[in-house]
C-alpha atoms as a PDB file:
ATOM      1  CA  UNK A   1     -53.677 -54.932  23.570  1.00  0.00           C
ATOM      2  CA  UNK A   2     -50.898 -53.390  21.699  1.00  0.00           C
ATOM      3  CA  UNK A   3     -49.711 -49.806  21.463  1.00  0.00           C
ATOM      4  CA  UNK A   4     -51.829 -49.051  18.204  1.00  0.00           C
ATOM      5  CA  UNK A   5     -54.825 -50.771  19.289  1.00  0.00           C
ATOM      6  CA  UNK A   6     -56.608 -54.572  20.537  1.00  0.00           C
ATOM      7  CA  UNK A   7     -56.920 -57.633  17.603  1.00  0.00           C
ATOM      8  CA  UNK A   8     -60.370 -57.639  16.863  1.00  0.00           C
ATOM      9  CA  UNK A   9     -61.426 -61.271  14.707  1.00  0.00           C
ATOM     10  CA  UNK A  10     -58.070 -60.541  13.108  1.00  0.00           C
ATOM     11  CA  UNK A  11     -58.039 -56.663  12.315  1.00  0.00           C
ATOM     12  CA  UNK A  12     -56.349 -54.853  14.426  1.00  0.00           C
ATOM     13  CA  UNK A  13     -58.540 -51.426  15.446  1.00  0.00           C
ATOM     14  CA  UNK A  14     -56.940 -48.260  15.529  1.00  0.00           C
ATOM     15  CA  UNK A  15     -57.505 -46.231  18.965  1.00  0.00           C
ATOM     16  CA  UNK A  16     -59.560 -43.043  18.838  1.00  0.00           C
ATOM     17  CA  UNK A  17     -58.192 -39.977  20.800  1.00  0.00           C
ATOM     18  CA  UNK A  18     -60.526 -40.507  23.354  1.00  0.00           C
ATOM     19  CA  UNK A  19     -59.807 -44.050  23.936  1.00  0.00           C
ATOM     20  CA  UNK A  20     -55.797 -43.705  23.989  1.00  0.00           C
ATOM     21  CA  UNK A  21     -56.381 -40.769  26.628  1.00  0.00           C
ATOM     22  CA  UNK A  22     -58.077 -43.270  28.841  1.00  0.00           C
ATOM     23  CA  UNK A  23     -55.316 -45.707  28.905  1.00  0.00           C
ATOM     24  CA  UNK A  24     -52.941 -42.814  29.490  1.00  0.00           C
ATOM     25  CA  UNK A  25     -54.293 -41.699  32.179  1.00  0.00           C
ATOM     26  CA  UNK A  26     -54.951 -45.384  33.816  1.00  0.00           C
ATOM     27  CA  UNK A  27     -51.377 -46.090  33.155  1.00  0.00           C
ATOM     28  CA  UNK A  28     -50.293 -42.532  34.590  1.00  0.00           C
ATOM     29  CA  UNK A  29     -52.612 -43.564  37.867  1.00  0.00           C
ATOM     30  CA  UNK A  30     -50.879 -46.919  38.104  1.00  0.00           C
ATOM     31  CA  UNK A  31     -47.385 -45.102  38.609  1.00  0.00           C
ATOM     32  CA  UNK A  32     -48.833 -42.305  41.077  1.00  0.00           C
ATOM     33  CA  UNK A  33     -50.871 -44.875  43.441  1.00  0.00           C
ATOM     34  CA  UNK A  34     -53.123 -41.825  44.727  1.00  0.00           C
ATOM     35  CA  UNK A  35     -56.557 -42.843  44.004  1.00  0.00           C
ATOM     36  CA  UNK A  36     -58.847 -46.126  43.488  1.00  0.00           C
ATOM     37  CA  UNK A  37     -58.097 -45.758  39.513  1.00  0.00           C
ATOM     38  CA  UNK A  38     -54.314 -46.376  40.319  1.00  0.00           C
ATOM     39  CA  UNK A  39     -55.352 -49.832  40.078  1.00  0.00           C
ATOM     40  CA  UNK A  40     -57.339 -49.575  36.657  1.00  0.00           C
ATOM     41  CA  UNK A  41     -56.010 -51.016  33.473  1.00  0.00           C
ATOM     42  CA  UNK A  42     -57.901 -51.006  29.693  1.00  0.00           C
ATOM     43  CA  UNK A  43     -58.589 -54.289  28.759  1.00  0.00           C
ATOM     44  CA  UNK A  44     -60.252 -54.174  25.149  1.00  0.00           C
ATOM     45  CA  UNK A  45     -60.708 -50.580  23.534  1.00  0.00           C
ATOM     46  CA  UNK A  46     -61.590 -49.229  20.229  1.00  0.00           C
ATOM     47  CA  UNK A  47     -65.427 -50.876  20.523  1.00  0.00           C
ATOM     48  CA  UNK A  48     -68.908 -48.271  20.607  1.00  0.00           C
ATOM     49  CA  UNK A  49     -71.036 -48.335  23.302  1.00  0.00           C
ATOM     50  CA  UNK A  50     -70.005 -51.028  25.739  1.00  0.00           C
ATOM     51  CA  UNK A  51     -72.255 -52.817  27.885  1.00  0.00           C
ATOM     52  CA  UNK A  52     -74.568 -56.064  29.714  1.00  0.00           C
ATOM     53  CA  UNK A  53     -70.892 -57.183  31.255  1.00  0.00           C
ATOM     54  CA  UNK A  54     -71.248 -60.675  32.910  1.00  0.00           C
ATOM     55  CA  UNK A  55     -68.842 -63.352  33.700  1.00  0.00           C
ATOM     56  CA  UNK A  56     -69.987 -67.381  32.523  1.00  0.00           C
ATOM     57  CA  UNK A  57     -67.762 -68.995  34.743  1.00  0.00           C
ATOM     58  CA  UNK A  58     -64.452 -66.910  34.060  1.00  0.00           C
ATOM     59  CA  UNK A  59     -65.020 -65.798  30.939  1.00  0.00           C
ATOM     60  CA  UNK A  60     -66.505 -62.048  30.284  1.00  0.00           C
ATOM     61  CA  UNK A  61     -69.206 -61.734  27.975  1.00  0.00           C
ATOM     62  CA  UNK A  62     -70.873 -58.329  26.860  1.00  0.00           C
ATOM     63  CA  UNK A  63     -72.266 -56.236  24.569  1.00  0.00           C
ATOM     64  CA  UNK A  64     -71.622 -53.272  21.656  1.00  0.00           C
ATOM     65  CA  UNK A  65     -74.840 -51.701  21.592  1.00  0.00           C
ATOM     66  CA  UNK A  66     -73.482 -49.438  18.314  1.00  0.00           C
ATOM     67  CA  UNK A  67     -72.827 -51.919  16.787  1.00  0.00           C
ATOM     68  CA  UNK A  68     -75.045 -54.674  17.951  1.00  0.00           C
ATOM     69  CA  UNK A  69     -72.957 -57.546  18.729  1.00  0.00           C
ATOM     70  CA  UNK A  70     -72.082 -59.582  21.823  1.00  0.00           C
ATOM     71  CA  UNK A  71     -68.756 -60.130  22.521  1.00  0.00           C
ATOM     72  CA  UNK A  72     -66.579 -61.872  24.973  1.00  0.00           C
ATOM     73  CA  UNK A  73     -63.172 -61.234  26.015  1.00  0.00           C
ATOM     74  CA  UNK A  74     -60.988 -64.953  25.656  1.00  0.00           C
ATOM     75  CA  UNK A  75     -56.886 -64.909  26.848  1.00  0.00           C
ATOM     76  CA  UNK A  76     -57.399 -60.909  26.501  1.00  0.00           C
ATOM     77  CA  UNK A  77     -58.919 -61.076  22.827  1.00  0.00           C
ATOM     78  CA  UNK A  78     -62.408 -59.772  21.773  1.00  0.00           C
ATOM     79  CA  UNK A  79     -64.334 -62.244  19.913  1.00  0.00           C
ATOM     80  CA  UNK A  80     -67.311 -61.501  18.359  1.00  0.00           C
ATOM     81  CA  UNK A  81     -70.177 -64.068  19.534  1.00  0.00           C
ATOM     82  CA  UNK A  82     -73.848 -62.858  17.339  1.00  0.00           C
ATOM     83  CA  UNK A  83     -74.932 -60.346  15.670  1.00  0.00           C
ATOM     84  CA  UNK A  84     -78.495 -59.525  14.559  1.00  0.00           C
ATOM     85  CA  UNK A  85     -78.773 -56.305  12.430  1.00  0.00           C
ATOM     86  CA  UNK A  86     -81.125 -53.610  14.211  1.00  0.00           C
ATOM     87  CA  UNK A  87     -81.359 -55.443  17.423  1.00  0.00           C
ATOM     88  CA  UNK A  88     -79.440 -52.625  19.463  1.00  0.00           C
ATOM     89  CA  UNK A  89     -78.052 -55.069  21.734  1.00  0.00           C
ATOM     90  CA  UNK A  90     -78.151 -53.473  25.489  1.00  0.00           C
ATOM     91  CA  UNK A  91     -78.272 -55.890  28.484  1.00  0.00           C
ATOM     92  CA  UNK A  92     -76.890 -59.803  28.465  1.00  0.00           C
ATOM     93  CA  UNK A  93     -77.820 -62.512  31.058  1.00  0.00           C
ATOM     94  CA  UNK A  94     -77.468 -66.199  31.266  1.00  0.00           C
ATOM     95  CA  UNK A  95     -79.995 -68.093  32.182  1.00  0.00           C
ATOM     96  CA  UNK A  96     -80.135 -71.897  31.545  1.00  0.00           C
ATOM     97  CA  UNK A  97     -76.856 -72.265  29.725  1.00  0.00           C
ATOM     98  CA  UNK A  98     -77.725 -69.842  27.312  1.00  0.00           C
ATOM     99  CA  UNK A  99     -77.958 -65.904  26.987  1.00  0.00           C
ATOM    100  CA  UNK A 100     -80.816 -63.812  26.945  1.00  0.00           C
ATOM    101  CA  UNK A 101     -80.076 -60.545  24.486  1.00  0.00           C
ATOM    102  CA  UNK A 102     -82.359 -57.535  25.383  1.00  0.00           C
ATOM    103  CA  UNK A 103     -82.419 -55.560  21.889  1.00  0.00           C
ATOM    104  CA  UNK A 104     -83.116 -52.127  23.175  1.00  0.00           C
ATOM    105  CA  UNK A 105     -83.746 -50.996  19.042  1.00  0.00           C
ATOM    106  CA  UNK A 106     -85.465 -54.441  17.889  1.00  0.00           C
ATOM    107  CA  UNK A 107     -87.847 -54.110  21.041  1.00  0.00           C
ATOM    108  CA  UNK A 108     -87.101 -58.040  21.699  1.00  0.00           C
ATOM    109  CA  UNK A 109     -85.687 -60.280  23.794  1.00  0.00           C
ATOM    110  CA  UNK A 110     -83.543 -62.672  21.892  1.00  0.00           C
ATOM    111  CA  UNK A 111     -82.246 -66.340  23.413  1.00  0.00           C
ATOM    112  CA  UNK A 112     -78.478 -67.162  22.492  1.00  0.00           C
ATOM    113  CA  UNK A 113     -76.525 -70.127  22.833  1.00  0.00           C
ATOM    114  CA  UNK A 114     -73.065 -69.275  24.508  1.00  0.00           C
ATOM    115  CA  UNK A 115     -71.467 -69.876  20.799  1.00  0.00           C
ATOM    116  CA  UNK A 116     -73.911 -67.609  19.499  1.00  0.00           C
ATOM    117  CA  UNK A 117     -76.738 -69.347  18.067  1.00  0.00           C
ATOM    118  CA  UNK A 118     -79.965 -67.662  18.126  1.00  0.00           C
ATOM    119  CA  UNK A 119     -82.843 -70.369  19.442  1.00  0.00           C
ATOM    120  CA  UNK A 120     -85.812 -68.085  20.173  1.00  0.00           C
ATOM    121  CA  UNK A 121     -87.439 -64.337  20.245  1.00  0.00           C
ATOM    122  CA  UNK A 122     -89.604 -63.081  22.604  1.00  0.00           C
ATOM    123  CA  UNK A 123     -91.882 -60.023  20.963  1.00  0.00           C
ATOM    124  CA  UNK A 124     -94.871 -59.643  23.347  1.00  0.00           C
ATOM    125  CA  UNK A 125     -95.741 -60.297  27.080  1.00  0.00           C
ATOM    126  CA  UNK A 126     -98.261 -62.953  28.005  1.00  0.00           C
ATOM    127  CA  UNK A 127    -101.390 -60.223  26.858  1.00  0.00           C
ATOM    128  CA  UNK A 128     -99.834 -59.664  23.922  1.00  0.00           C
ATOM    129  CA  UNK A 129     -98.317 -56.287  23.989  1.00  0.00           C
ATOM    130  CA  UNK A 130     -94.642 -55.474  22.888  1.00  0.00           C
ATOM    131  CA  UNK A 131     -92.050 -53.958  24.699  1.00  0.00           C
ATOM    132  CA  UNK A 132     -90.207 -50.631  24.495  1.00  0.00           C
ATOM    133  CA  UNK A 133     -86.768 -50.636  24.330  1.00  0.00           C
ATOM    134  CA  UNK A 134     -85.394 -53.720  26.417  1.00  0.00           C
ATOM    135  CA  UNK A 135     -82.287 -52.567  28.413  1.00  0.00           C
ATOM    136  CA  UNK A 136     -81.250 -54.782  31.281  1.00  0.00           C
ATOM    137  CA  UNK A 137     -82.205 -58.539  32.517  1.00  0.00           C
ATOM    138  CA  UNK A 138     -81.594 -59.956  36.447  1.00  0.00           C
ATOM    139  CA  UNK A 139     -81.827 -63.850  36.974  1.00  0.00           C
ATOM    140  CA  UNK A 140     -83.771 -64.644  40.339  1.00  0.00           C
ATOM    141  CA  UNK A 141     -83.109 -68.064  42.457  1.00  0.00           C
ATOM    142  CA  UNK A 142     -85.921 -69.584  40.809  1.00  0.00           C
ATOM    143  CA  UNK A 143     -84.700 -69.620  37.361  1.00  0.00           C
ATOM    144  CA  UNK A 144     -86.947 -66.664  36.326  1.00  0.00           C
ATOM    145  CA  UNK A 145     -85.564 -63.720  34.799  1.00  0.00           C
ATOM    146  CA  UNK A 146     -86.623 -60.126  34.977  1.00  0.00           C
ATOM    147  CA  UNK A 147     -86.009 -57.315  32.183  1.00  0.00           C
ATOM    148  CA  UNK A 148     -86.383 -53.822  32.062  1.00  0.00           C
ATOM    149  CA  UNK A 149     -88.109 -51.878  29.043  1.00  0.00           C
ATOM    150  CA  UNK A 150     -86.983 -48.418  29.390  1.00  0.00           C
ATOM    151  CA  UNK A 151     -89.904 -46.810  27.481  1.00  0.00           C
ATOM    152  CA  UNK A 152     -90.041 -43.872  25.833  1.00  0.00           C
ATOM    153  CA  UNK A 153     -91.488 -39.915  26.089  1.00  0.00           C
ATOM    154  CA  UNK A 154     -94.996 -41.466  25.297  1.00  0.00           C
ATOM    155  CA  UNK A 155     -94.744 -45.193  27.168  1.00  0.00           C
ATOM    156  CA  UNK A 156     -93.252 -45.088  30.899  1.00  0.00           C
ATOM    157  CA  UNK A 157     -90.815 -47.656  31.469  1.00  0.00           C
ATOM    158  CA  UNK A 158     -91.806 -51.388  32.616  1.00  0.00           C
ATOM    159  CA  UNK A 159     -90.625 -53.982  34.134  1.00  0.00           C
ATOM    160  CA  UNK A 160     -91.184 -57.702  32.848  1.00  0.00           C
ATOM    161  CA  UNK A 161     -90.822 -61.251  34.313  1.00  0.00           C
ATOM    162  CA  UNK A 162     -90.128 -64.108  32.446  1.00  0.00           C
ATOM    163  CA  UNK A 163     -91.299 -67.074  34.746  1.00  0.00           C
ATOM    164  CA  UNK A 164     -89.192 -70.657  34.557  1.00  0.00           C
ATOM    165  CA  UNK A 165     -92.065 -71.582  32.353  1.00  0.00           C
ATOM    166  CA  UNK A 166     -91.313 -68.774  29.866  1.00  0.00           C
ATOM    167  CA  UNK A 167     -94.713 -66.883  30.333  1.00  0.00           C
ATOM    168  CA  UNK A 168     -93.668 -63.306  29.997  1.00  0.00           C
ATOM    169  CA  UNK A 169     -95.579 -60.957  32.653  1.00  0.00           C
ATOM    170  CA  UNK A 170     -95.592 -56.999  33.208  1.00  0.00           C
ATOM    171  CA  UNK A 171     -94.996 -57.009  37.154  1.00  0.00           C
ATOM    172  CA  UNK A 172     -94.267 -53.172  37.077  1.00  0.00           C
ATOM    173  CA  UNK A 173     -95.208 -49.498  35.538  1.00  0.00           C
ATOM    174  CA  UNK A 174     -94.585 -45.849  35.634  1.00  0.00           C
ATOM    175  CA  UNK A 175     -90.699 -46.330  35.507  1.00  0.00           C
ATOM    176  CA  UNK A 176     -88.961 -42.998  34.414  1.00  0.00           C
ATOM    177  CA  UNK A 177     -86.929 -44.633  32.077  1.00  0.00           C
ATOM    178  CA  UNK A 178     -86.360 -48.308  33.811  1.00  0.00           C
ATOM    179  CA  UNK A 179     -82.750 -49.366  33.606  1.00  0.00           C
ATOM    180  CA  UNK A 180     -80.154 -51.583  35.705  1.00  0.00           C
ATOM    181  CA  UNK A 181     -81.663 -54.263  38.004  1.00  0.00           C
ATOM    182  CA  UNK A 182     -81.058 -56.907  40.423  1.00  0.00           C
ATOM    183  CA  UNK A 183     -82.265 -59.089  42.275  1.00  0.00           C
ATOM    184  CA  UNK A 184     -81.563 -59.334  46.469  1.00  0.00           C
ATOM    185  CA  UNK A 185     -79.418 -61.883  48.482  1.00  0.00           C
ATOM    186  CA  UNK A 186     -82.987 -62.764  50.331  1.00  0.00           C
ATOM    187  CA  UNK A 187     -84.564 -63.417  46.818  1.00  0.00           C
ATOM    188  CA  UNK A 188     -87.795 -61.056  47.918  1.00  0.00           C
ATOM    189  CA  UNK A 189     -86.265 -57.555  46.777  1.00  0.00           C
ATOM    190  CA  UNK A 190     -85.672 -55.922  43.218  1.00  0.00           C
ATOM    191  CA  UNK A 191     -83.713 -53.260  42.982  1.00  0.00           C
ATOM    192  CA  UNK A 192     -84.404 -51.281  40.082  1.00  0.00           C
ATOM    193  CA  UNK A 193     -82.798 -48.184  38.296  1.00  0.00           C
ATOM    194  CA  UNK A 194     -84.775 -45.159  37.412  1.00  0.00           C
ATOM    195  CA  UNK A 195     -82.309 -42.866  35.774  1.00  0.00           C
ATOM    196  CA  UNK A 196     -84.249 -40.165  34.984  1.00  0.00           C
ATOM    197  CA  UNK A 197     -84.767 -39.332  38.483  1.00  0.00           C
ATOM    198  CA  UNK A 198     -81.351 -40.588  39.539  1.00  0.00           C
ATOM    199  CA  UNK A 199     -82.841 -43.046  42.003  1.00  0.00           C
ATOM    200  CA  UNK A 200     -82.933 -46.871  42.920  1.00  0.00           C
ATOM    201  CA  UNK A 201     -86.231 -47.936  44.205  1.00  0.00           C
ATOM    202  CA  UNK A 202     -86.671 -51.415  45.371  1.00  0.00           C
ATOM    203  CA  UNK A 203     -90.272 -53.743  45.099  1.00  0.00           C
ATOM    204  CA  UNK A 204     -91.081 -57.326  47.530  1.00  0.00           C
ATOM    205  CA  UNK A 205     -90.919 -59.926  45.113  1.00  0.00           C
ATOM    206  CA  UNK A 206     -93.967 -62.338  45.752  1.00  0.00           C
ATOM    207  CA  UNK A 207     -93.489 -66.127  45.857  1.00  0.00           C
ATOM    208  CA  UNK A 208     -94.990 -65.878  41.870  1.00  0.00           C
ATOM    209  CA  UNK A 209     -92.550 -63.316  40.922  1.00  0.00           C
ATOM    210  CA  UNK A 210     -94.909 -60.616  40.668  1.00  0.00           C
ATOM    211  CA  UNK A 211     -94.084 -57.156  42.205  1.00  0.00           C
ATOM    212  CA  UNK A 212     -95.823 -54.880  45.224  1.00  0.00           C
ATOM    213  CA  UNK A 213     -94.286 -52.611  47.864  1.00  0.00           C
ATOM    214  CA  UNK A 214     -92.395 -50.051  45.786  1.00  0.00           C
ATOM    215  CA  UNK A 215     -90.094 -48.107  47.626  1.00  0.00           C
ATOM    216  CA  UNK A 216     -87.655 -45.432  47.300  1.00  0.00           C
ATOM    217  CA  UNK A 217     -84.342 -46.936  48.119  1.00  0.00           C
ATOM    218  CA  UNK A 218     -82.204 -44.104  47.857  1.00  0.00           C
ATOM    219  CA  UNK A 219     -81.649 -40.897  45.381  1.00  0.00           C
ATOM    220  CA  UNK A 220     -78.078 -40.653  44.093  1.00  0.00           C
ATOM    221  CA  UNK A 221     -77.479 -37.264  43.417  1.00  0.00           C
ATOM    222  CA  UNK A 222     -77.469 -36.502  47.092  1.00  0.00           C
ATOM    223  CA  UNK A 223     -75.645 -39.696  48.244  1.00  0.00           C
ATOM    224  CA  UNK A 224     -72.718 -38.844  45.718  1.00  0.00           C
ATOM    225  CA  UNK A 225     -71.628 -35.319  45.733  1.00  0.00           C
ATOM    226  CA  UNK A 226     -69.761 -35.351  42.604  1.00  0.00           C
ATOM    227  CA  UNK A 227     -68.584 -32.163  39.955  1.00  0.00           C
ATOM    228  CA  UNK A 228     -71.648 -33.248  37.217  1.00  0.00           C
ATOM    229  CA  UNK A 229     -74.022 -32.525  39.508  1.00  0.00           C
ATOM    230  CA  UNK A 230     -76.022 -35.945  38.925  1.00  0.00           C
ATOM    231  CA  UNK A 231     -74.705 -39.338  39.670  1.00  0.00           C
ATOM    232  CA  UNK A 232     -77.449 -41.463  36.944  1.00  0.00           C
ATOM    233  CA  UNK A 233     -77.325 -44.866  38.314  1.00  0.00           C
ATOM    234  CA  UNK A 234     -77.139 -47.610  34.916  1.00  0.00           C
ATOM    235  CA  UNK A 235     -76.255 -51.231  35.439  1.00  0.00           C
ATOM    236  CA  UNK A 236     -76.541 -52.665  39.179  1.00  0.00           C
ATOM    237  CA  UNK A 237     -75.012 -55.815  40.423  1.00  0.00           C
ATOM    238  CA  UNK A 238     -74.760 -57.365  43.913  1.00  0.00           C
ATOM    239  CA  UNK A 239     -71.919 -59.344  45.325  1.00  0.00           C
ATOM    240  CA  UNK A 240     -72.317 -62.394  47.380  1.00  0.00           C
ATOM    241  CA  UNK A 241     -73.193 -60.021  50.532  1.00  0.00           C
ATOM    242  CA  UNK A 242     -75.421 -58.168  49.166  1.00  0.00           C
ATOM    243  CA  UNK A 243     -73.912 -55.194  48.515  1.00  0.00           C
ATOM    244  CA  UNK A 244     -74.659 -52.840  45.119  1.00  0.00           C
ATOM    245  CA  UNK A 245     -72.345 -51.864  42.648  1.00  0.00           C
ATOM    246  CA  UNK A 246     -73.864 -49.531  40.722  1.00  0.00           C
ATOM    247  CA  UNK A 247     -72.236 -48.180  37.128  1.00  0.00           C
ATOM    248  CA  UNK A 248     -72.967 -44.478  36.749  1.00  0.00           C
ATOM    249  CA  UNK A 249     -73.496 -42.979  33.381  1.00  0.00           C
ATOM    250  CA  UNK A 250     -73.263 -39.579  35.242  1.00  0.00           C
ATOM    251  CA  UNK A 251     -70.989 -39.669  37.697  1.00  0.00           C
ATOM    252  CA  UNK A 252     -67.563 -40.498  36.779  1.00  0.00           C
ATOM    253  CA  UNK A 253     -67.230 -44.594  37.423  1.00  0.00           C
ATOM    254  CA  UNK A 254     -69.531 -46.684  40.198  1.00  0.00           C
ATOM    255  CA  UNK A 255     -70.444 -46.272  43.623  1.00  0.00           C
ATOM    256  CA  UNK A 256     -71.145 -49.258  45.898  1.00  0.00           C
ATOM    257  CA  UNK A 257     -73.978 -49.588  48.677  1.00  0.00           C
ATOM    258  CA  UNK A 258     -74.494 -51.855  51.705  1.00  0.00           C
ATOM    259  CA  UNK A 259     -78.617 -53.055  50.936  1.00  0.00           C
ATOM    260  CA  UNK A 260     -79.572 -51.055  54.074  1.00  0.00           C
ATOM    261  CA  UNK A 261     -78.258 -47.898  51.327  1.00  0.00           C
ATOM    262  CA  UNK A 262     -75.222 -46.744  53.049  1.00  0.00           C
ATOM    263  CA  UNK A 263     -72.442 -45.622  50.531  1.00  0.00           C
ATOM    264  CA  UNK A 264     -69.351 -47.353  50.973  1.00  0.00           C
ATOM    265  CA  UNK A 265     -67.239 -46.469  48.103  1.00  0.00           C
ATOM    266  CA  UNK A 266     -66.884 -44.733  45.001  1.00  0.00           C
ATOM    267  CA  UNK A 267     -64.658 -45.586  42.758  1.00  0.00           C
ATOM    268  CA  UNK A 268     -63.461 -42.509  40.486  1.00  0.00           C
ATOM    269  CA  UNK A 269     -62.779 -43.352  36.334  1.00  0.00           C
ATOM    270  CA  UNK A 270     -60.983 -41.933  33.638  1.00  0.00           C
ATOM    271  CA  UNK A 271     -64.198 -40.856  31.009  1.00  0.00           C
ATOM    272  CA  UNK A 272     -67.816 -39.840  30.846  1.00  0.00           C
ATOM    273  CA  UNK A 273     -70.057 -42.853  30.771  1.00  0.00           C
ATOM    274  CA  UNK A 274     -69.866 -45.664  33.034  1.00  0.00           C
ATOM    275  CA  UNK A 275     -73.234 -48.194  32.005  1.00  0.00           C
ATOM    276  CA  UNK A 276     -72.642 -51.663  33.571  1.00  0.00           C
ATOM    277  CA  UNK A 277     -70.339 -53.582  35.726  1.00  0.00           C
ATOM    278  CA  UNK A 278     -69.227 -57.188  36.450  1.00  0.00           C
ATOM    279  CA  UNK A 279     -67.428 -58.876  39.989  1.00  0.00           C
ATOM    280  CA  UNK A 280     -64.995 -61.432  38.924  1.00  0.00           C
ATOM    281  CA  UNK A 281     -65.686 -65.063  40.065  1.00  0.00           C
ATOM    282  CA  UNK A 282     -62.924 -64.416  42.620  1.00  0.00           C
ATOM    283  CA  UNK A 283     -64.726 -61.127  43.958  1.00  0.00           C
ATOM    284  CA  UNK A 284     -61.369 -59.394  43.579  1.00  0.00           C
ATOM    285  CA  UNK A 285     -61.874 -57.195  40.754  1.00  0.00           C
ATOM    286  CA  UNK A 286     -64.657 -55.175  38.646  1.00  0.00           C
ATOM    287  CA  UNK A 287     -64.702 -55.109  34.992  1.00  0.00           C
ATOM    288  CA  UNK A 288     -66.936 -52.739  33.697  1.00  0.00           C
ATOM    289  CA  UNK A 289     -67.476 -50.575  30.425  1.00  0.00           C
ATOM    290  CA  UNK A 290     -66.850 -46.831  29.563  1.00  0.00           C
ATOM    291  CA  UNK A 291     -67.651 -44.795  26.642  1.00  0.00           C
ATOM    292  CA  UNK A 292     -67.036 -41.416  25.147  1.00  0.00           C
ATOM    293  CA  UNK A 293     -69.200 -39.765  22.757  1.00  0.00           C
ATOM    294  CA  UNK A 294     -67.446 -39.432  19.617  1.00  0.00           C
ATOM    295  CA  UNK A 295     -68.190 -37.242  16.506  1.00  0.00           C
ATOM    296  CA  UNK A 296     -72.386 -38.273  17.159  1.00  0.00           C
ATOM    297  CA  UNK A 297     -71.555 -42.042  18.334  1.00  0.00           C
ATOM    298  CA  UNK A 298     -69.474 -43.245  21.147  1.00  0.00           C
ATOM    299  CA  UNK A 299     -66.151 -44.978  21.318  1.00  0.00           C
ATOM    300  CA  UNK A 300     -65.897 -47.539  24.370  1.00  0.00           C
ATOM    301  CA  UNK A 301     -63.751 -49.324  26.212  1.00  0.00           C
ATOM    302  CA  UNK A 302     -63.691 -52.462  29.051  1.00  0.00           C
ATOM    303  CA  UNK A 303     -61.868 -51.587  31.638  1.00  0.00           C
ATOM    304  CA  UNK A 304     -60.524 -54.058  34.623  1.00  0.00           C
ATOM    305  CA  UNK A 305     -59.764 -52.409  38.301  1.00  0.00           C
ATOM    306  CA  UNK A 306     -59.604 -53.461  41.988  1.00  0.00           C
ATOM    307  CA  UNK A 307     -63.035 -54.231  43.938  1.00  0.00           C
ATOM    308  CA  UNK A 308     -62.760 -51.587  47.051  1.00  0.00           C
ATOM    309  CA  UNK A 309     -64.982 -53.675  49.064  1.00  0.00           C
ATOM    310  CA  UNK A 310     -63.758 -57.668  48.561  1.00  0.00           C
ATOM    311  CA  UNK A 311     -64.453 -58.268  52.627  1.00  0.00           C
END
């Protein structure tokens, strides 16, 4: 990145305001060494919406919802993998050597070679029926994925699984707005966002990948006393223990969880909406995405900062 902005397929982006006050105040962190964020440094800016951060093998890969592209990040470059005009690209997983795209505006789910190919679309579940705005995908240890389809004010959120076979089934209903999800270190628990009610609830995953056993897991507004008022869980990921990180688009950065729900630490950022996350293949560091809205869109950011938790 240089002081004007990051080299973007060539151009180099100017930085808005919002996004030069976020690498001021990482940078004026870094000298003070007083808080989690002393460690935080920008590493591509001048983007919209950020999100779907993942790491195939040790390169990052994610998404710009505004302006529907994925991305990657390559010797601290942003290169611009696919783009499909009104897909609203939202959450990014690999499966099988490729990427699956959830287009939260195209109401698909589109396959991608890692160059950026596009090799299939998924429009309907095994019965037929489309899905509502697509937002985030979790591999399980069988090869399956699962995606959630946050709905809308007239269709509750769902949750789908696509099985190795590629049959597409609705395992779950009656989401308020169905976001982040993972899947468990044991393989038989999904953790799943709701962040309308600020909560994580977590379902037994059967031996066919269906879903039963829905329970509330914990509510984050009164785990995470914070100045909002609501800590809205987004993205969730789980380290190699276990343990959740979970991006907050309330809430001022992520929290992470031990899976029997105990907090274990927060980790305080520099702007207002923190969707997704990704651990490093070391386990040393988080790089995650922050926006700000900006004159009715959102200028975003990837940041890079120390994992709090790396035993």
């Amino acid at each position: 990145m240089s002081a004007a902005g990051i080299v973007f397929d060539g151009v180099e982006r100017r930085l808005s305001q919002a996004a030069k006050l976020a690498v001021a105040v990482a940078l004026l962190l870094s000298i003070s060494g007083l808080t989690q964020a002393a460690e935080t440094r920008i590493v591509a800016s001048g983007l919209g919406y950020t999100e779907g951060t993942i790491f195939v093998d040790s390169i990052l890969y994610f998404v710009d919802y505004s302006n529907s592209d994925v991305l990657r990040l390559v010797e601290g470059k942003v290169q611009r993998v696919w783009h499909q005009d009104g897909c609203g690209a939202n959450g990014l997983v690999e499966n099988g050597r490729s990427l699956l795209v959830a287009c939260y505006d195209g109401n698909t789910i589109v396959r991608i070679s890692l160059d950026g190919a596009t090799i299939d679309t998924i429009r309907s579940d095994k019965s037929g029926n489309g899905f509502s705005r697509p937002n985030d995908l979790a591999t399980d240890h069988k090869g399956g994925v699962y995606f959630s389809a946050s709905g809308d004010s007239t269709t509750p959120g769902k949750i789908y699984y696509i099985t190795p076979r590629g049959l597409v089934l609705n395992v779950a209903n009656g989401i308020r707005y169905a976001n982040g999800l993972a899947v468990g270190a044991d393989g038989h628990t999904l953790y799943v966002a709701e962040s309308e009610t600020d909560s994580l609830y977590k379902y037994y995953i059967n031996l066919d990948g269906t879903l039963q056993d829905k329970r509330l897991f914990l509510r984050l507004d009164d785990l995470l006393a914070n100045a909002n008022g609501r800590a809205t869980p987004d993205g969730v990921r789980l380290d190699k223990h276990g343990r959740l990180f979970v991006g907050l688009y309330r809430g001022g950065g992520f929290a992470v969880m031990s899976p029997e729900g105990k907090l274990l630490s927060t980790v305080n950022l520099p702007g207002p909406h923190h969707a997704n996350l990704a651990i490093s293949p070391d386990g040393l560091a988080v790089y995650g995405t922050v926006s700000y809205d900006q004159d009715g869109g959102y200028e975003g950011a990837i940041y890079e900062t120390r994992n709090p938790v790396t035993e």
